[in-house]
Protein backbone atom coordinates (compact mmCIF):
# COMPACT_ATOMS: atom_id res chain seq x y z
CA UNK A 1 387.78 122.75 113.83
CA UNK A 2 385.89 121.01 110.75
CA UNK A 3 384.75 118.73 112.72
CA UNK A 4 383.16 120.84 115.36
CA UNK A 5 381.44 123.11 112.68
CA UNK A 6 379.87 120.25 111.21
CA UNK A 7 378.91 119.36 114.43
CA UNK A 8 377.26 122.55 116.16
CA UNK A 9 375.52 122.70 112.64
CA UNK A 10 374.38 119.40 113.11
CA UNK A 11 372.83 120.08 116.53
CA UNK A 12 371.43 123.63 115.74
CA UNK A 13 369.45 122.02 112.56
CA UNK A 14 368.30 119.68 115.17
CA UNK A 15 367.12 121.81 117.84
CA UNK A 16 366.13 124.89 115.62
CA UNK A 17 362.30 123.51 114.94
CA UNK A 18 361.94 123.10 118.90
CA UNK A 19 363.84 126.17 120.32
CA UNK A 20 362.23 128.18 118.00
CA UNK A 21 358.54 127.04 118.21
CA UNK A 22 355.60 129.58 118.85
CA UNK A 23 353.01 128.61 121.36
CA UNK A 24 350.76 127.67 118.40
CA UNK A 25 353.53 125.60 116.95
CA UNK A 26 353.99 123.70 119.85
CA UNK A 27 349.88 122.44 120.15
CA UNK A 28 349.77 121.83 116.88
CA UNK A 29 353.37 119.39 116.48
CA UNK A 30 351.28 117.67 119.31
CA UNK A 31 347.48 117.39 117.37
CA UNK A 32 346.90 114.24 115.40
CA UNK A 33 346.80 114.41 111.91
CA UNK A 34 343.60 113.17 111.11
CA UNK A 35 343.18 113.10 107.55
CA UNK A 36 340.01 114.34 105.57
CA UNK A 37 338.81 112.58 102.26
CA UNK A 38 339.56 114.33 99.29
CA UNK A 39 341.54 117.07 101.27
CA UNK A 40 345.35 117.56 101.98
CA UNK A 41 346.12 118.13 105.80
CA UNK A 42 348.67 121.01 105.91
CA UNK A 43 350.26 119.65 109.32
CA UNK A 44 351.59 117.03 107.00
CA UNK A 45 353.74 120.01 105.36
CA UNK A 46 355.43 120.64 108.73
CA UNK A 47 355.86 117.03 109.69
CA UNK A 48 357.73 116.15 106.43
CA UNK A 49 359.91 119.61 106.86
CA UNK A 50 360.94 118.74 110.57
CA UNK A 51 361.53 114.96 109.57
CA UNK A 52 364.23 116.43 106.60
CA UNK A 53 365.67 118.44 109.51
CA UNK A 54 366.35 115.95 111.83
CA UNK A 55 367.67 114.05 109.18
CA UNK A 56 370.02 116.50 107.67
CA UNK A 57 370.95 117.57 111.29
CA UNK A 58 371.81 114.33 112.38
CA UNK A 59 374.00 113.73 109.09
CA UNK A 60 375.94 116.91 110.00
CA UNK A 61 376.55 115.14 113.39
CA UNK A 62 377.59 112.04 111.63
CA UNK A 63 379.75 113.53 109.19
CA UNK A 64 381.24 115.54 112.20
CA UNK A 65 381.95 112.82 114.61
CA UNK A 66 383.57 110.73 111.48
CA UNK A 67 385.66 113.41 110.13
CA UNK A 68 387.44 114.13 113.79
CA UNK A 69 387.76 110.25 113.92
CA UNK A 70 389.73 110.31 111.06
CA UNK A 71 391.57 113.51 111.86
CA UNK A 72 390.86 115.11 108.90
CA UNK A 73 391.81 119.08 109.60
CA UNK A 74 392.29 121.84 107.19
CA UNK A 75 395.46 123.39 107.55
CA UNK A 76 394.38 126.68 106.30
CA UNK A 77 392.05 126.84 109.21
CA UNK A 78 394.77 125.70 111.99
CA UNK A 79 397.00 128.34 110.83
CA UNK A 80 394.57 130.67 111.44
CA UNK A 81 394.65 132.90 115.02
CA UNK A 82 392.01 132.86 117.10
CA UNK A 83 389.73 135.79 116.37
CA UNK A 84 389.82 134.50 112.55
CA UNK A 85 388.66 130.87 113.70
CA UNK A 86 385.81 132.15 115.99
CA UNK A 87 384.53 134.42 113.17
CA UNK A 88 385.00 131.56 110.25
CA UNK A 89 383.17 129.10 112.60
CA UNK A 90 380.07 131.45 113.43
CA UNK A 91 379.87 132.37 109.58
CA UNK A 92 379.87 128.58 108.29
CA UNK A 93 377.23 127.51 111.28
CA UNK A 94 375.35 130.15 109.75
CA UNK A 95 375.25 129.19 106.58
CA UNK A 96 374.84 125.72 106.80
CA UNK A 97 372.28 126.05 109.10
CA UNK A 98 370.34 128.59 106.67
CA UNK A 99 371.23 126.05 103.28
CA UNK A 100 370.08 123.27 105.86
CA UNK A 101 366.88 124.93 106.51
CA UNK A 102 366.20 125.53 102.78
CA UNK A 103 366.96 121.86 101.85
CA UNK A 104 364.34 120.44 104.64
CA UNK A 105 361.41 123.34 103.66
CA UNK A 106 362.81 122.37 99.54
CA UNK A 107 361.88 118.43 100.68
CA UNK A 108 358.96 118.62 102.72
CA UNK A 109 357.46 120.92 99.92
CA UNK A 110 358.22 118.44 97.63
CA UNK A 111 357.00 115.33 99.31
CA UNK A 112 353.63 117.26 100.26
CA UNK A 113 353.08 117.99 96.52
CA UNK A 114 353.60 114.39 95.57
CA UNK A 115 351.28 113.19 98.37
CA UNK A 116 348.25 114.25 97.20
CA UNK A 117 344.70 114.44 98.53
CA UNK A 118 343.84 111.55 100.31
CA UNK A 119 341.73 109.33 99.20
CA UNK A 120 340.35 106.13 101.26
CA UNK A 121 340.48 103.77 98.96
CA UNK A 122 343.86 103.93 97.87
CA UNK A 123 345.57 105.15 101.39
CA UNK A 124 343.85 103.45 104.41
CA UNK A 125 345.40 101.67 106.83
CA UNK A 126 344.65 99.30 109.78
CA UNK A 127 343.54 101.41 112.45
CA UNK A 128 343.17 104.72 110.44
CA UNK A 129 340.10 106.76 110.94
CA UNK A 130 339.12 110.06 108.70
CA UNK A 131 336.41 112.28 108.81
CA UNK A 132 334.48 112.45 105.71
CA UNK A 133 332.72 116.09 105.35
CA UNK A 134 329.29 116.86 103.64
CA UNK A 135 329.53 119.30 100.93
CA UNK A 136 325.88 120.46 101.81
């Protein structure tokens, strides 16, 4: 039963940012992020947030698939009936879906911050093109 919690966390995490998506959401996951010089691009925030997710979702997954591999169970949780198991398995999906959330929004925040504006002389890249806007 470990194992499948870990799992269904693992695949919730992973399919929360697309089941969950506005309209507006949607167009902008699929814009380009065009960077502007001396500005930070804000759909940078959301790409490093979903990135953690997937990450952290896949790692539940992981974790899952290896724990019922090496039939690792908690006996407190065998013993328990059914009603008790459903309940226990809806509550910890829940939470570690809502701590799992918090870590990737905790990250992405994080790795925005330390990004920066962009600048073109430190960042650019083969192939990169940014718009460059008049203050006039």
């Amino acid at each position: 039963m470990f194992a499948s919690i870990l799992q269904l966390t693992g695949a919730i995490v992973l399919g929360y940012f697309i089941a969950f998506r506005t309209k507006v959401k949607s167009r902008q996951a699929a814009r380009m992020i065009v960077p502007v010089k001396g500005k930070r691009n804000m759909g940078y925030l959301d790409r490093y947030t979903e990135t953690y997710a997937y990450r952290i979702g896949f790692s539940f997954i992981i974790v899952g698939y290896l724990v019922q591999i090496a039939n690792f169970n908690v006996q407190y949780l065998q013993d328990m009936d059914v009603f008790c198991k459903l309940v226990t398995a809806i509550l910890s999906t829940i939470i570690l879906t809502y701590l799992s959330a918090l870590v990737a929004g905790w990250f992405g925040r994080r790795l925005f911050e330390k990004e920066g504006v962009y600048d073109p002389n430190e960042d650019v890249r083969e192939g990169e093109f940014m718009i460059e806007l008049d203050d006039d």
